[in-house]
N, C-alpha and C. Protein backbone atom coordinates (compact mmCIF):
# COMPACT_ATOMS: atom_id res chain seq x y z
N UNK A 1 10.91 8.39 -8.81
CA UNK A 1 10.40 9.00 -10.02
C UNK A 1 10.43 10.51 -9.86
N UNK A 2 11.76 10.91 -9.48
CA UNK A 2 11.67 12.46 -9.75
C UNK A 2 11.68 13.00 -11.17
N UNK A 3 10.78 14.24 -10.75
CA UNK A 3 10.57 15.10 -12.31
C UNK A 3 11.14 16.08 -12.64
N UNK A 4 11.64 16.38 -13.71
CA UNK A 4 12.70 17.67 -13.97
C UNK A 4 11.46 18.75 -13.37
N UNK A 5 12.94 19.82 -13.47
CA UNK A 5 12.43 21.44 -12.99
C UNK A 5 11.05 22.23 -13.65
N UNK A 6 10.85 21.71 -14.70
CA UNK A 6 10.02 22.42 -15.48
C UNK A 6 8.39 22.23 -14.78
N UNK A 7 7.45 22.73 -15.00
CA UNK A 7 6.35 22.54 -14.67
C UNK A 7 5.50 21.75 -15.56
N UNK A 8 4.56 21.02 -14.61
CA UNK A 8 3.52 19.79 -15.17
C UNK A 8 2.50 20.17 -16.08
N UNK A 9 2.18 19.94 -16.89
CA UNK A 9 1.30 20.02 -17.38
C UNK A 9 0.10 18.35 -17.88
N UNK A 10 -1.27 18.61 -18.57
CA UNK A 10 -2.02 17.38 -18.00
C UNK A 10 -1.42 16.37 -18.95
N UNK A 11 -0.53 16.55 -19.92
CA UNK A 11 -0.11 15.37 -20.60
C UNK A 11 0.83 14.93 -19.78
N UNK A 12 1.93 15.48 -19.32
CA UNK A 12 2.77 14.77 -18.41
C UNK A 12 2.37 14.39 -17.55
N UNK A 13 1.31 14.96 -16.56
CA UNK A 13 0.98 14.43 -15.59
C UNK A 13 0.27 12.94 -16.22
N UNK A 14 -0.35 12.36 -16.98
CA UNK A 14 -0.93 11.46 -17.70
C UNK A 14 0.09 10.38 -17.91
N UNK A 15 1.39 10.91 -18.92
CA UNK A 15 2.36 9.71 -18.65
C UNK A 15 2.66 9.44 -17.34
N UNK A 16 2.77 10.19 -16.45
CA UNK A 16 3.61 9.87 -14.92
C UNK A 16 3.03 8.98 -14.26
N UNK A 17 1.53 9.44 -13.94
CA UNK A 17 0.30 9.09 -13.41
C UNK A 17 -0.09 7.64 -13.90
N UNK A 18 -0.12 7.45 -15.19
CA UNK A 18 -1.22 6.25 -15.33
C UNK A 18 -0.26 4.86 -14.96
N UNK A 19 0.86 5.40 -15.16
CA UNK A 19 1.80 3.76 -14.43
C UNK A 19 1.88 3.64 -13.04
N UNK A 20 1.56 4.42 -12.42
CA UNK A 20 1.02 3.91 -10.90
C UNK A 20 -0.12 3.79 -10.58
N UNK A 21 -1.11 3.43 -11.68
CA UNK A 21 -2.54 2.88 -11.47
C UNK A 21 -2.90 1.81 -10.22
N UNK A 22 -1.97 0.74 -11.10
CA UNK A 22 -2.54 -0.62 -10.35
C UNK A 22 -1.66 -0.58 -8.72
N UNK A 23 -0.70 0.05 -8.82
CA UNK A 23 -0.13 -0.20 -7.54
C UNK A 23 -0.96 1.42 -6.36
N UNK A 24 -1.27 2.23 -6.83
CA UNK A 24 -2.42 2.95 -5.89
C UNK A 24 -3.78 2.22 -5.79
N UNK A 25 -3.98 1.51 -6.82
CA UNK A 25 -5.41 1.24 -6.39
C UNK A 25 -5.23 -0.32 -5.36
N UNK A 26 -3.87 -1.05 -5.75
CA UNK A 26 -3.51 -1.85 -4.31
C UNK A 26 -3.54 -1.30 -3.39
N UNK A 27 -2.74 -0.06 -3.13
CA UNK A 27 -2.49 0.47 -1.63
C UNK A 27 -4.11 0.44 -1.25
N UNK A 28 -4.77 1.19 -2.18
CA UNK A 28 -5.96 1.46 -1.32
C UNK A 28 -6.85 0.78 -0.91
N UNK A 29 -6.70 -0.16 -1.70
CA UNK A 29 -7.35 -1.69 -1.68
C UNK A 29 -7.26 -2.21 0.18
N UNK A 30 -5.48 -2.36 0.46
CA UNK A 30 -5.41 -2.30 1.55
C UNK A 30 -5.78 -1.49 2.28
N UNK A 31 -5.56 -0.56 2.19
CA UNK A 31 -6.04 0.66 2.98
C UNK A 31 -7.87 0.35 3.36
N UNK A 32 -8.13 0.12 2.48
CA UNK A 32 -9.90 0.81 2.82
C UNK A 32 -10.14 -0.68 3.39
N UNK A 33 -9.85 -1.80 2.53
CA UNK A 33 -10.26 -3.38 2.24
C UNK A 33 -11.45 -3.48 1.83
N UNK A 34 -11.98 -2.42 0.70
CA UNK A 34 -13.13 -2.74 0.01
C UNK A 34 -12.90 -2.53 -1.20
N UNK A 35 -12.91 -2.87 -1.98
CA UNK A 35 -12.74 -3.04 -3.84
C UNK A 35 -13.56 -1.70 -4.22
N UNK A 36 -14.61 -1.17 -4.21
CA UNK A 36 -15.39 -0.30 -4.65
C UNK A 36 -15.03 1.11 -3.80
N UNK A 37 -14.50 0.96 -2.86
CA UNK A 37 -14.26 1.94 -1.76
C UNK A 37 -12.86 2.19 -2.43
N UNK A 38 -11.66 1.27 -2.75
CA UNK A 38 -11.00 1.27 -3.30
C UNK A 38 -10.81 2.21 -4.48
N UNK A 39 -11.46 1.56 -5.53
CA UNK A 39 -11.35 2.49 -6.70
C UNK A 39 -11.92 3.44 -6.77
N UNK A 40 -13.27 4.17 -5.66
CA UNK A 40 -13.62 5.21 -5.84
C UNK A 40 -12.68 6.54 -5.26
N UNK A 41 -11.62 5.84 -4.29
CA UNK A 41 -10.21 6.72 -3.52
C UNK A 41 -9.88 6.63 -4.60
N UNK A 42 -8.76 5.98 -5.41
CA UNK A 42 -7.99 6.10 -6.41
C UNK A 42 -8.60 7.21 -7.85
N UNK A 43 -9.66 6.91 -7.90
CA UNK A 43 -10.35 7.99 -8.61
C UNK A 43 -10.14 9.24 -8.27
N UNK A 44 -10.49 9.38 -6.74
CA UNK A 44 -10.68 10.94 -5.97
C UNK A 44 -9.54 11.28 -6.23
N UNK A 45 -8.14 10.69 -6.19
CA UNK A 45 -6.62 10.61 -6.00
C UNK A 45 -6.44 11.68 -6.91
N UNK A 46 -6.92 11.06 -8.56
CA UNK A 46 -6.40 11.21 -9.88
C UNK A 46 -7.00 12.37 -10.20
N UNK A 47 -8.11 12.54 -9.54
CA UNK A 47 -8.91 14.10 -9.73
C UNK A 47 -8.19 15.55 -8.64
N UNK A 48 -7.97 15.16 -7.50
CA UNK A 48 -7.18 15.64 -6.43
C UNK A 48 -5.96 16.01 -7.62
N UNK A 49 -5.30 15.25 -7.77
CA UNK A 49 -3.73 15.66 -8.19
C UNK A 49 -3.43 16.19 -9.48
N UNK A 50 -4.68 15.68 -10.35
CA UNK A 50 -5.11 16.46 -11.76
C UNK A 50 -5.24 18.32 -11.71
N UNK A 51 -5.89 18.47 -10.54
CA UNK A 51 -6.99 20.08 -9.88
C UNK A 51 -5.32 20.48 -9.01
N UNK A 52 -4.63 19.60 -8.70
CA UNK A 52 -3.15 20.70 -7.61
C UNK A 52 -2.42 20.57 -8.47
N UNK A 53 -2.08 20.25 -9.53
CA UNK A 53 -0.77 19.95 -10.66
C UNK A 53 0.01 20.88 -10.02
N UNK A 54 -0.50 22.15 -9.82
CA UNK A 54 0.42 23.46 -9.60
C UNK A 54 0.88 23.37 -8.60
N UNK A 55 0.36 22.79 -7.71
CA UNK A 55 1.21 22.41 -6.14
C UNK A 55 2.40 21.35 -6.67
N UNK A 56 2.44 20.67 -7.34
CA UNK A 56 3.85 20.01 -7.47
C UNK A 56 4.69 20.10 -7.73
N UNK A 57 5.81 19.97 -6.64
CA UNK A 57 7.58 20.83 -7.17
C UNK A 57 8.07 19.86 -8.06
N UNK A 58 8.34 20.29 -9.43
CA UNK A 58 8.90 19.41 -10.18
C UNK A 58 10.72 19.45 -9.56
N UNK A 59 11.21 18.33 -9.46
CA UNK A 59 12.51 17.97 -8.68
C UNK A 59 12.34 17.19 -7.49
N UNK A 60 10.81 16.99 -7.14
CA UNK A 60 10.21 16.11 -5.85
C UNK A 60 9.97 14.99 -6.89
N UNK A 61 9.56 14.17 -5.90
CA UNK A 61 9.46 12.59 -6.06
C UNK A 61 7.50 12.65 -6.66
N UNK A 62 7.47 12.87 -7.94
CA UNK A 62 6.09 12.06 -8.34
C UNK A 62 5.47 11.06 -7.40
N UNK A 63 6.14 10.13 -7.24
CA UNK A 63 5.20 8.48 -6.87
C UNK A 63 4.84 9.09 -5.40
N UNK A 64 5.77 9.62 -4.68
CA UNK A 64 5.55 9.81 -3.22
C UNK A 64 4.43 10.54 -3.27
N UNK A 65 4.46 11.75 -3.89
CA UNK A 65 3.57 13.06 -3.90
C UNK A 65 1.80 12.42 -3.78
N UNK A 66 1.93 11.20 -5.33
CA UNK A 66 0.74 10.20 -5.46
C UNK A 66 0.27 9.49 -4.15
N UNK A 67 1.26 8.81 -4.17
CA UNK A 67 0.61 8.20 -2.52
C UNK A 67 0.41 8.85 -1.61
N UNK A 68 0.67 10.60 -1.04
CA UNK A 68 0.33 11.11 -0.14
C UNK A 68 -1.15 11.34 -0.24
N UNK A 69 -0.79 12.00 -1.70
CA UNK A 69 -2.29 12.40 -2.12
C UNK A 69 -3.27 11.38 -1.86
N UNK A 70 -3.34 10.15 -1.72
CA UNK A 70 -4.16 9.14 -1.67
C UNK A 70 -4.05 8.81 -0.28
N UNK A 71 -3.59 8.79 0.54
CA UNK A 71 -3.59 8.51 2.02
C UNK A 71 -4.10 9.45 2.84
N UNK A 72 -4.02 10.79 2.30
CA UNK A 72 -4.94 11.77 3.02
C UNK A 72 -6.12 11.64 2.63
N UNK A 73 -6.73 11.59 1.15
CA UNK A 73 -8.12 11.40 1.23
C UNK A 73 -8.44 10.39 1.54
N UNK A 74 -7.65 9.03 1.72
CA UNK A 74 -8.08 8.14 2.78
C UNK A 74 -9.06 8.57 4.13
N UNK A 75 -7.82 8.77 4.91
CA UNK A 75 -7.51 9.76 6.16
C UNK A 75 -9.22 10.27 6.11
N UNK A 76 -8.98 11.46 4.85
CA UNK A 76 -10.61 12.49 5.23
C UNK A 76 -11.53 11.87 4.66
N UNK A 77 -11.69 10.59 4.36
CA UNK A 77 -12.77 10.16 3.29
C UNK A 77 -13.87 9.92 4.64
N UNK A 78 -15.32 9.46 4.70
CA UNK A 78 -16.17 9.23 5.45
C UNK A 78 -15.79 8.59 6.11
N UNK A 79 -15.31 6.93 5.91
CA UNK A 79 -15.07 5.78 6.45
C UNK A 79 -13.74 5.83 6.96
N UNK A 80 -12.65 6.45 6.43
CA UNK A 80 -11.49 6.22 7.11
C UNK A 80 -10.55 5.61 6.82
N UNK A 81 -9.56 4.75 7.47
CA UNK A 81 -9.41 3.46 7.36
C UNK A 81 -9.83 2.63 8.35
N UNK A 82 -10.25 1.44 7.88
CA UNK A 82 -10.75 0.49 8.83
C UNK A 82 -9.55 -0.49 9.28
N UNK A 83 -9.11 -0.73 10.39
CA UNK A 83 -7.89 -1.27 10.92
C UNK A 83 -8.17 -3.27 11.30
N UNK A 84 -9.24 -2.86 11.38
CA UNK A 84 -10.05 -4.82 11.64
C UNK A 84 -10.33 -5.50 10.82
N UNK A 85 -10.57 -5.01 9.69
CA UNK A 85 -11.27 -6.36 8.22
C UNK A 85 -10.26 -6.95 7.66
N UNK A 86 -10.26 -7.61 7.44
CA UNK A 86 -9.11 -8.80 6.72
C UNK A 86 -9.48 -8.30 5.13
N UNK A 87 -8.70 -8.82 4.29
CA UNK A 87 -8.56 -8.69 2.69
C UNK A 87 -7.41 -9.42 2.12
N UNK A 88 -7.74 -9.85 0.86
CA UNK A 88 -6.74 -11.20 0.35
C UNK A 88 -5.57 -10.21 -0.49
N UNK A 89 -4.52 -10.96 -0.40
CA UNK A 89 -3.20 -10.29 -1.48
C UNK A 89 -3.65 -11.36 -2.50
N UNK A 90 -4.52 -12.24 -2.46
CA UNK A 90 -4.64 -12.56 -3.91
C UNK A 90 -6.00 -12.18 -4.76
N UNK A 91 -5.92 -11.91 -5.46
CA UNK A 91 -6.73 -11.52 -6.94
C UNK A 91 -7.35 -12.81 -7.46
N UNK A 92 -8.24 -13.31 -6.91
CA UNK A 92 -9.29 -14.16 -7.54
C UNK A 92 -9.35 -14.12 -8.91
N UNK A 93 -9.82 -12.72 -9.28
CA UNK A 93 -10.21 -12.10 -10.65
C UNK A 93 -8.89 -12.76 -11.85
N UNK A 94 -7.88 -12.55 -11.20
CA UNK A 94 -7.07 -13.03 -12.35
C UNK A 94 -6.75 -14.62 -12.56
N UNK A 95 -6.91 -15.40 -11.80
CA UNK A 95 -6.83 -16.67 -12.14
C UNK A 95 -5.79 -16.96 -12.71
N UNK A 96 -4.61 -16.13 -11.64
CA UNK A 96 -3.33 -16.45 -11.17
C UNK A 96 -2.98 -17.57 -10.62
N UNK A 97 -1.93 -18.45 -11.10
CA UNK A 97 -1.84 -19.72 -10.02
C UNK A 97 0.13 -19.93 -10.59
N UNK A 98 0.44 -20.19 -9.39
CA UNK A 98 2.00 -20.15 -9.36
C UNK A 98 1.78 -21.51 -9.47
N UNK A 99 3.34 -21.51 -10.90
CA UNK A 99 3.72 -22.88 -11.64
C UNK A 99 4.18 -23.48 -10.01
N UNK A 100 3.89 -25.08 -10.09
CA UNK A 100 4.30 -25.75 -8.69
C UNK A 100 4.83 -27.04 -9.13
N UNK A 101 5.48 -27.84 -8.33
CA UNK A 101 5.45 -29.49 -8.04
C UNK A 101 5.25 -29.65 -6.85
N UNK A 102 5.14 -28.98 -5.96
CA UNK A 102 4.08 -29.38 -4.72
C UNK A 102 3.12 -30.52 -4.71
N UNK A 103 2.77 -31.47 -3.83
CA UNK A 103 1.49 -32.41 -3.29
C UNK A 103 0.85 -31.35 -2.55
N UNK A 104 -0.18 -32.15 -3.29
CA UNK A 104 -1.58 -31.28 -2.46
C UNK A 104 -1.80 -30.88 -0.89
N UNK A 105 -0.68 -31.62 -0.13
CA UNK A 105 -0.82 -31.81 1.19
C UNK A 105 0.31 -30.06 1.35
N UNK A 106 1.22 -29.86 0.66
CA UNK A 106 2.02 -28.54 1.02
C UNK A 106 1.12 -27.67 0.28
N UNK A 107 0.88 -27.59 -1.02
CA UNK A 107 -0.25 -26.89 -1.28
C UNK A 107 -1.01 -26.23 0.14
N UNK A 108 -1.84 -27.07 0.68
CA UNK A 108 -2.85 -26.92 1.37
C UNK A 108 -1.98 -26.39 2.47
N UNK A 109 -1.38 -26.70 3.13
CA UNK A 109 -0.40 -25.50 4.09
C UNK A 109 0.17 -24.49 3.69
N UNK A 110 0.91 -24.36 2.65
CA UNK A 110 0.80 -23.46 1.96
C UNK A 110 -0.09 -21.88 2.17
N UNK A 111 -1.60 -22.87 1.02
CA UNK A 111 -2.12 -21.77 1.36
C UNK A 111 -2.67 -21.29 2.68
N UNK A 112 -2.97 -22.19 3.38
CA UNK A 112 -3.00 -21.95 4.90
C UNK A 112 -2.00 -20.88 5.98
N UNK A 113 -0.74 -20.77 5.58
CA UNK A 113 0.17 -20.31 6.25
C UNK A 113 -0.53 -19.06 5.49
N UNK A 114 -0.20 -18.80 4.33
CA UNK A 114 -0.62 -17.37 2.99
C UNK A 114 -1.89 -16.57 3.84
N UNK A 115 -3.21 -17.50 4.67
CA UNK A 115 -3.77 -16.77 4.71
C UNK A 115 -3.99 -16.20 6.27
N UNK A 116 -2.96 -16.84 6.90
CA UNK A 116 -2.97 -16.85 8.35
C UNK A 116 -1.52 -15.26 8.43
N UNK A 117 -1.04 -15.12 7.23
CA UNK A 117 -0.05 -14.04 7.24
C UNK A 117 -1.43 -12.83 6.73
N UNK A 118 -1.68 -13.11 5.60
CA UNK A 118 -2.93 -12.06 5.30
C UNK A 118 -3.54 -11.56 6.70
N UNK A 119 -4.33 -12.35 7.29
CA UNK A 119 -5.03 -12.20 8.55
C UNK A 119 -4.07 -11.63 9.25
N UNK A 120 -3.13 -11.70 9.61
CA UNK A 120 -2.09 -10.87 10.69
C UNK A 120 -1.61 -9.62 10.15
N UNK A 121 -1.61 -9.65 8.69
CA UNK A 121 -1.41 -8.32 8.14
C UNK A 121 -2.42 -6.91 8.68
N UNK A 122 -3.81 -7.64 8.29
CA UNK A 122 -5.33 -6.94 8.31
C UNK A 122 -5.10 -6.55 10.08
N UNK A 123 -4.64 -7.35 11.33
CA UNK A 123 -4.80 -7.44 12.03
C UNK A 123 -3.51 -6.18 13.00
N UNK A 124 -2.93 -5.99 12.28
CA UNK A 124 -2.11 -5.00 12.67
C UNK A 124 -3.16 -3.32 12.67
N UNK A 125 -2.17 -2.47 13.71
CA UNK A 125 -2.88 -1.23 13.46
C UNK A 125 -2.26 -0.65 12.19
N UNK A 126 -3.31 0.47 11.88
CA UNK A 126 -2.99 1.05 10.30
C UNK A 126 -1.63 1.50 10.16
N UNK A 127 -1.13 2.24 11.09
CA UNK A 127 -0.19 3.20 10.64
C UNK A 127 1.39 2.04 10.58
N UNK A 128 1.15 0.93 11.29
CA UNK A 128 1.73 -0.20 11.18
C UNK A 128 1.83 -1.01 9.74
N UNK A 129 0.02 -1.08 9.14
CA UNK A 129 0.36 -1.76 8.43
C UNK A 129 0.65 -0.90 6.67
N UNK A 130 0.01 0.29 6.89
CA UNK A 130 0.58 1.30 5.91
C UNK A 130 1.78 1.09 5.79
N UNK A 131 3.01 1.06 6.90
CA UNK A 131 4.34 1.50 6.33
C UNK A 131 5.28 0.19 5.71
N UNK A 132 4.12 -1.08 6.45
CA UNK A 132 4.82 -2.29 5.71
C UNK A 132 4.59 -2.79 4.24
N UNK A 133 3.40 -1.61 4.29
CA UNK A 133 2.79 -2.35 2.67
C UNK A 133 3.76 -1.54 1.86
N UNK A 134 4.01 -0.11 2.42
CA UNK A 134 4.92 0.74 1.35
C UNK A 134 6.07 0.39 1.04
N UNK A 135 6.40 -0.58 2.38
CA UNK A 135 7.90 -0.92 2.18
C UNK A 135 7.88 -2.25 1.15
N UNK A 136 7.33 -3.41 1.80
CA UNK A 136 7.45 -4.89 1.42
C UNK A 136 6.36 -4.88 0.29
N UNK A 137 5.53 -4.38 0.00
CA UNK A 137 4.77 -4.47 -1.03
C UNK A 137 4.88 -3.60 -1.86
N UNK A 138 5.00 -2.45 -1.84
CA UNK A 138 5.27 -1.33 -3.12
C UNK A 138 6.43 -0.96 -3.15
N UNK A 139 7.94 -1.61 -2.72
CA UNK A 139 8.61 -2.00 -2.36
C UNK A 139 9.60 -0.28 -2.69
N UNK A 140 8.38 0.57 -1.84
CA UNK A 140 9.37 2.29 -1.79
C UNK A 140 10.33 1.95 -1.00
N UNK A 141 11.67 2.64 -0.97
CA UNK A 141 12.44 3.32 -0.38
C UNK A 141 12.38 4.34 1.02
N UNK A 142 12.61 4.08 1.80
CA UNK A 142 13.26 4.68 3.33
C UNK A 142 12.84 6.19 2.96
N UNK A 143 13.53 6.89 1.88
CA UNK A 143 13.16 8.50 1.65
C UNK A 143 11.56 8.81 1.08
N UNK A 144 11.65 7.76 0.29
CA UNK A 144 10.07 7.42 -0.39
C UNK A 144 8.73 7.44 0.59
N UNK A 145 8.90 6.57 1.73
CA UNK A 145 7.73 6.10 2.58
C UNK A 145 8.16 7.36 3.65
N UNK A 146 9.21 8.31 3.58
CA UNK A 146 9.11 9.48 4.36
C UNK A 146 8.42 10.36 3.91
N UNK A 147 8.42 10.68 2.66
CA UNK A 147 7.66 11.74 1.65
C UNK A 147 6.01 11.65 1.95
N UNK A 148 6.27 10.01 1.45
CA UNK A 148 4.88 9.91 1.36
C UNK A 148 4.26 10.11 2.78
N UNK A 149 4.50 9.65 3.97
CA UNK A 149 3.80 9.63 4.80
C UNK A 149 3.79 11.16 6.02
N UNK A 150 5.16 11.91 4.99
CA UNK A 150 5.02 12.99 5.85
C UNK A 150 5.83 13.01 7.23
N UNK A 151 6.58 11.72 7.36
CA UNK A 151 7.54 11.01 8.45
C UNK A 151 8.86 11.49 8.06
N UNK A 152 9.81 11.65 9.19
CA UNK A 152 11.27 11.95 8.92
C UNK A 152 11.45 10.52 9.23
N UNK A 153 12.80 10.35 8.45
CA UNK A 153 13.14 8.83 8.18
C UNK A 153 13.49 8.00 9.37
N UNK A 154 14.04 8.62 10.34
CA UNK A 154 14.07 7.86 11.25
C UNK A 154 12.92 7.10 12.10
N UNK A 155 11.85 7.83 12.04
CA UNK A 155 10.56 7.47 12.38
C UNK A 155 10.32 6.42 11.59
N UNK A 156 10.54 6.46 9.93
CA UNK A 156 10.24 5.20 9.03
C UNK A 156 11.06 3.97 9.73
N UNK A 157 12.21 4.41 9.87
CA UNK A 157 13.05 3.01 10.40
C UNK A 157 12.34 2.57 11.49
N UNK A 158 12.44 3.05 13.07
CA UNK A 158 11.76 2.38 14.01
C UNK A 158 10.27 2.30 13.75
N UNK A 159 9.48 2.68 13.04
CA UNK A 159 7.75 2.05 13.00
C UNK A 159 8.25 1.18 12.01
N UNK A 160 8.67 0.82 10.77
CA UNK A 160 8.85 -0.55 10.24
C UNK A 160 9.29 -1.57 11.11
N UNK A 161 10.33 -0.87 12.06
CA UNK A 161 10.73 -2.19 13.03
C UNK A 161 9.80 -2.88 13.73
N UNK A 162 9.17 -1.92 14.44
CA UNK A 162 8.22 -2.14 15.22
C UNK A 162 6.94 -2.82 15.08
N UNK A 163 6.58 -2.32 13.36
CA UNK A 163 5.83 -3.24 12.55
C UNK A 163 5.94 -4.49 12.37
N UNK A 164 7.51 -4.67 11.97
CA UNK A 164 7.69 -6.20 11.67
C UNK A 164 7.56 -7.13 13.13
N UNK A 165 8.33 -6.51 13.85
CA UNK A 165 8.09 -7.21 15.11
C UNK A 165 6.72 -7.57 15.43
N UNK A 166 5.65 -7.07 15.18
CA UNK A 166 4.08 -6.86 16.11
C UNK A 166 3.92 -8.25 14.88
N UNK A 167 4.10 -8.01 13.64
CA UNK A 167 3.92 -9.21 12.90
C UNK A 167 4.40 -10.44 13.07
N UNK A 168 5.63 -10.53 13.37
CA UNK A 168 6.48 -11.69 13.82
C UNK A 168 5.79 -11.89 15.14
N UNK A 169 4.88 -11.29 16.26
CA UNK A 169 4.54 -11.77 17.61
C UNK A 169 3.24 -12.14 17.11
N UNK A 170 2.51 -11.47 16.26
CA UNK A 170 1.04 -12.12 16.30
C UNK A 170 1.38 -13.32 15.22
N UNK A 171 1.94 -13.64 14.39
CA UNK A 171 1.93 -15.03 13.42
C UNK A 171 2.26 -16.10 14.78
N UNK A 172 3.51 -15.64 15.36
CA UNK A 172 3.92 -16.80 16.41
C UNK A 172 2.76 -17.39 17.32
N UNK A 173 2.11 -16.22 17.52
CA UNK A 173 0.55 -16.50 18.68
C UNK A 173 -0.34 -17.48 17.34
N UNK A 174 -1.03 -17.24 16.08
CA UNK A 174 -1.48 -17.79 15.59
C UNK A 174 -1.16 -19.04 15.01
N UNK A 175 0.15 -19.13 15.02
CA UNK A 175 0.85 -20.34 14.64
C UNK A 175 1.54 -21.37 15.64
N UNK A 176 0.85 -20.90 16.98
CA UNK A 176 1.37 -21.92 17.81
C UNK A 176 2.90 -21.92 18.60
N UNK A 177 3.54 -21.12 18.16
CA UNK A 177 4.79 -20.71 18.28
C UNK A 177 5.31 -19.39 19.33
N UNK A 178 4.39 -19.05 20.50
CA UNK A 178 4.87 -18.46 20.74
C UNK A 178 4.77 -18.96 22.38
């Protein structure tokens, strides 16, 4: 989502901004793993980047700029990020349920496997599981998750690797498989 040359002002920043609502207030969701801790970052985010408009080079990447902005006041918020609490990728609240023909018996492994990956997600260190969520879940780009995180890309390549791997060794340990 790069922005022409011209400078921001708060209506543009408003269109740009409000379509990456739900996917910052996921990241942070992960990030913090508290719902209220959550949206009170994403708030700070929108006020943060509202008050620097003038810091933003229009011809840079919007979305990246957003998620930096939100990972540092992570970073400086009181709490931090917390690297140990588990948190669901599913949304209770919506009373979401994927069309199936499944028996109840894959169902139930199913969700079993779903939450034994969750748990290994939570269970990774942050900076691990930050770059997998940017990748596989907010599904940025290699230049994208460099911006954002302030990483030259090659660093993105080997810590995703390295990520996936630590994931692929702890599911195998929890799943019997290793």
């Amino acid at each position: 989502m790069e922005v022409a040359r011209e400078r921001l002002n708060a209506e543009a920043f408003e269109e740009l901004a409000m379509p990456l609502f739900d996917q910052l207030y996921n990241f942070a969701n992960w990030l913090t793993q508290d719902r209220s801790e959550a949206e009170d970052l994403v708030q700070e985010t929108y006020a943060k980047a509202l008050r620097g408009l003038a810091s933003f080079e229009p011809g840079t990447n919007f979305r990246a700029w957003m998620y930096r902005i939100l990972r540092n006041t992570c970073l400086k918020s009181r709490s931090g990020l917390k690297a140990t609490a588990n948190v669901s990728i599913d949304d209770e609240e919506s009373g979401y349920t994927p069309a199936t023909t499944d028996t109840p018996e894959t169902i139930l492994l199913g969700n079993s496997e779903q939450k034994v990956v969750q748990e290994s997600i939570a269970d990774l260190p942050v900076h691990f599981r930050e770059i997998l969520l940017l990748c596989e879940v907010e599904e940025m780009s290699y230049r994208e998750i460099a911006e954002t995180l302030s990483l030259p890309i090659g660093t993105v390549m080997s810590r995703l690797s390295r990520a996936r791997k630590a994931l692929r060794d702890i599911l195998a340990k929890k799943l019997g498989r290793a």
